[in-house]
C-alpha atoms as a PDB file:
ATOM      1  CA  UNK A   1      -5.834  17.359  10.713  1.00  0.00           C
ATOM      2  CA  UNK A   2      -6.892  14.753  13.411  1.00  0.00           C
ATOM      3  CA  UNK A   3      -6.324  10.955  12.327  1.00  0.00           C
ATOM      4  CA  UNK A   4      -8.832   8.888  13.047  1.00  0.00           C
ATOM      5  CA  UNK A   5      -8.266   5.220  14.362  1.00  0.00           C
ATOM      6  CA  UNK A   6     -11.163   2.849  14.092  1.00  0.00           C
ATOM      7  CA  UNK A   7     -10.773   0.008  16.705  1.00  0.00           C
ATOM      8  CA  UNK A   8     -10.404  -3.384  14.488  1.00  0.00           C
ATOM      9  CA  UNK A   9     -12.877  -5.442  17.493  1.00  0.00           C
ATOM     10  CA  UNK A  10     -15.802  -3.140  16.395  1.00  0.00           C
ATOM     11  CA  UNK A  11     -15.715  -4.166  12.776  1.00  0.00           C
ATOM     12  CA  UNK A  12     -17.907  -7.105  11.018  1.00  0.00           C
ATOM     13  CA  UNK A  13     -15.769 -10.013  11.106  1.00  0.00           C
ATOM     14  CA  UNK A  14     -16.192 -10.600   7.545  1.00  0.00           C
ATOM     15  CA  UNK A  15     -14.488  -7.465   7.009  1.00  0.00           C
ATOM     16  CA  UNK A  16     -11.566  -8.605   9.742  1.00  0.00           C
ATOM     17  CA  UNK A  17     -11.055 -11.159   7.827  1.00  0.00           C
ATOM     18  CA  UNK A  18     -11.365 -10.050   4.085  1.00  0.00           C
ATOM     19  CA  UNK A  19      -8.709  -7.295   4.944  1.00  0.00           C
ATOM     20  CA  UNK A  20      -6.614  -9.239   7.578  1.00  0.00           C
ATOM     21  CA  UNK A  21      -6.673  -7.213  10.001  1.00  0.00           C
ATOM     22  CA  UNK A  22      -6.962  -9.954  13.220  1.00  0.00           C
ATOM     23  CA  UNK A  23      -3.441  -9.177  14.408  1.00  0.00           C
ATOM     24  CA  UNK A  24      -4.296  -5.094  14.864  1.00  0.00           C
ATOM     25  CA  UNK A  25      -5.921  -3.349  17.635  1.00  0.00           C
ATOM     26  CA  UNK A  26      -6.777   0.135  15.832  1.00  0.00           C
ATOM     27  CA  UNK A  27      -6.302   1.253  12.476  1.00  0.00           C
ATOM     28  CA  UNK A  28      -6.803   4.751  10.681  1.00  0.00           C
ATOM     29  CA  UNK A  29      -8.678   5.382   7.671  1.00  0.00           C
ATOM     30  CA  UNK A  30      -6.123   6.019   5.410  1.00  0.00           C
ATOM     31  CA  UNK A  31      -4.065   3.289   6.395  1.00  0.00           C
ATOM     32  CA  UNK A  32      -7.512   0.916   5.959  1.00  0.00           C
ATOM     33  CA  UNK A  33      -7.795   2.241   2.159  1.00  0.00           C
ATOM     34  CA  UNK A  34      -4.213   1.617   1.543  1.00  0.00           C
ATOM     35  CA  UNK A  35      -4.452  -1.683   2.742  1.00  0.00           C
ATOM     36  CA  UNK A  36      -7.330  -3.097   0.763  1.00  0.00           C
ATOM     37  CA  UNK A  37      -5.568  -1.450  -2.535  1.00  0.00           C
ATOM     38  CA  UNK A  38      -2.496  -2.724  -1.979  1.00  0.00           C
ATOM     39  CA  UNK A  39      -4.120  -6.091  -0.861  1.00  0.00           C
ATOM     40  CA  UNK A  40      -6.477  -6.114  -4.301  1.00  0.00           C
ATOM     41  CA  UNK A  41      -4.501  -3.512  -7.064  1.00  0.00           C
ATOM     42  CA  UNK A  42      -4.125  -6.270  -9.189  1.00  0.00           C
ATOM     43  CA  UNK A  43      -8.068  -7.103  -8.894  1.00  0.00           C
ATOM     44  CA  UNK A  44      -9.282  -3.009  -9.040  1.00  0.00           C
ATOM     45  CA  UNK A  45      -7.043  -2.680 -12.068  1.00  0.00           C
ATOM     46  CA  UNK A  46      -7.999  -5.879 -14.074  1.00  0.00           C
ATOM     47  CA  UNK A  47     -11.687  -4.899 -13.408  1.00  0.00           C
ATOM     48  CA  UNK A  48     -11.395  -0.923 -13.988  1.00  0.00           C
ATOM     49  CA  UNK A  49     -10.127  -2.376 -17.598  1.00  0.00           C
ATOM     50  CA  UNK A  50     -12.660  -3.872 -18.580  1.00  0.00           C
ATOM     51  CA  UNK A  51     -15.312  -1.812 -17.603  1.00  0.00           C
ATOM     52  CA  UNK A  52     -13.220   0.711 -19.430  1.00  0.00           C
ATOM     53  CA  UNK A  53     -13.181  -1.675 -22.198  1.00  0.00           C
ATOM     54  CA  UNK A  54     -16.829  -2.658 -22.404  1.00  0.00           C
ATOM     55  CA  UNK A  55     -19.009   0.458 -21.031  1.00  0.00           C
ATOM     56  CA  UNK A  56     -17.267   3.900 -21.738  1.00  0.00           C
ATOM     57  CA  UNK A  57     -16.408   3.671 -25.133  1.00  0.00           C
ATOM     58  CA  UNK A  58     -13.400   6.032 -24.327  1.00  0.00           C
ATOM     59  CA  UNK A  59     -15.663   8.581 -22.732  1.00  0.00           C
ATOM     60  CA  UNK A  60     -14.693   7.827 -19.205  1.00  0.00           C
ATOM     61  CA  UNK A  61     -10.894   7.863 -18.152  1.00  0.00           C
ATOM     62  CA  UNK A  62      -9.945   4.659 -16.523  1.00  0.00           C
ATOM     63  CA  UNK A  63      -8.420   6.109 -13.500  1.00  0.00           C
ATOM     64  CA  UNK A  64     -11.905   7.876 -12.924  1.00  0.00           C
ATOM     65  CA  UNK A  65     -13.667   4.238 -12.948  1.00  0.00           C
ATOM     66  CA  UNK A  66     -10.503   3.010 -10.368  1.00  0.00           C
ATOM     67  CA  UNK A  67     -11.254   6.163  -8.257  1.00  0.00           C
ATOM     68  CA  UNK A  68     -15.120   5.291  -7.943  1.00  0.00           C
ATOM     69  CA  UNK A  69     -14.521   1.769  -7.452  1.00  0.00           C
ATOM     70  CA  UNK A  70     -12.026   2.843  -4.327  1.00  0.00           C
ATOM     71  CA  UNK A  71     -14.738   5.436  -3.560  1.00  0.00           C
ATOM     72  CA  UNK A  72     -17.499   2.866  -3.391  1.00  0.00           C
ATOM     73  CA  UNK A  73     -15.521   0.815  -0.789  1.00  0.00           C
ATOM     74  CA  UNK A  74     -14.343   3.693   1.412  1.00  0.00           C
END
């Protein structure tokens, strides 16, 4: 399987800066996704929680609401 590299100058700048990527040339995909969870786990687990907490009523795992949330940013 091929990895693909996305060139960091190509990218809004918002983004460049939200993630901090200004100091990289290219970065692949995977390596993008792992970066904005590591950057915000704290953030995507505090907020999985309490939609857990006030939507689902238990009927929803919580790691399935942390997936979509990832899967909405990817």
């Amino acid at each position: 399987m091929k990895r693909i590299k996305i060139k960091v100058s190509t990218l809004n700048q918002n983004i460049i800066n939200f993630l901090e990527l200004s100091n990289l040339e290219t970065i692949s995909e995977t390596r993008l996704i792992n970066r904005f969870q590591t950057m915000y786990a704290k953030d995507i687990n505090i907020m999985s929680r309490k939609l857990h907490w006030l939507y689902t009523k238990n009927n929803i795992e919580y790691d399935e609401i942390k997936n979509q949330l990832l899967i909405c940013f990817w």
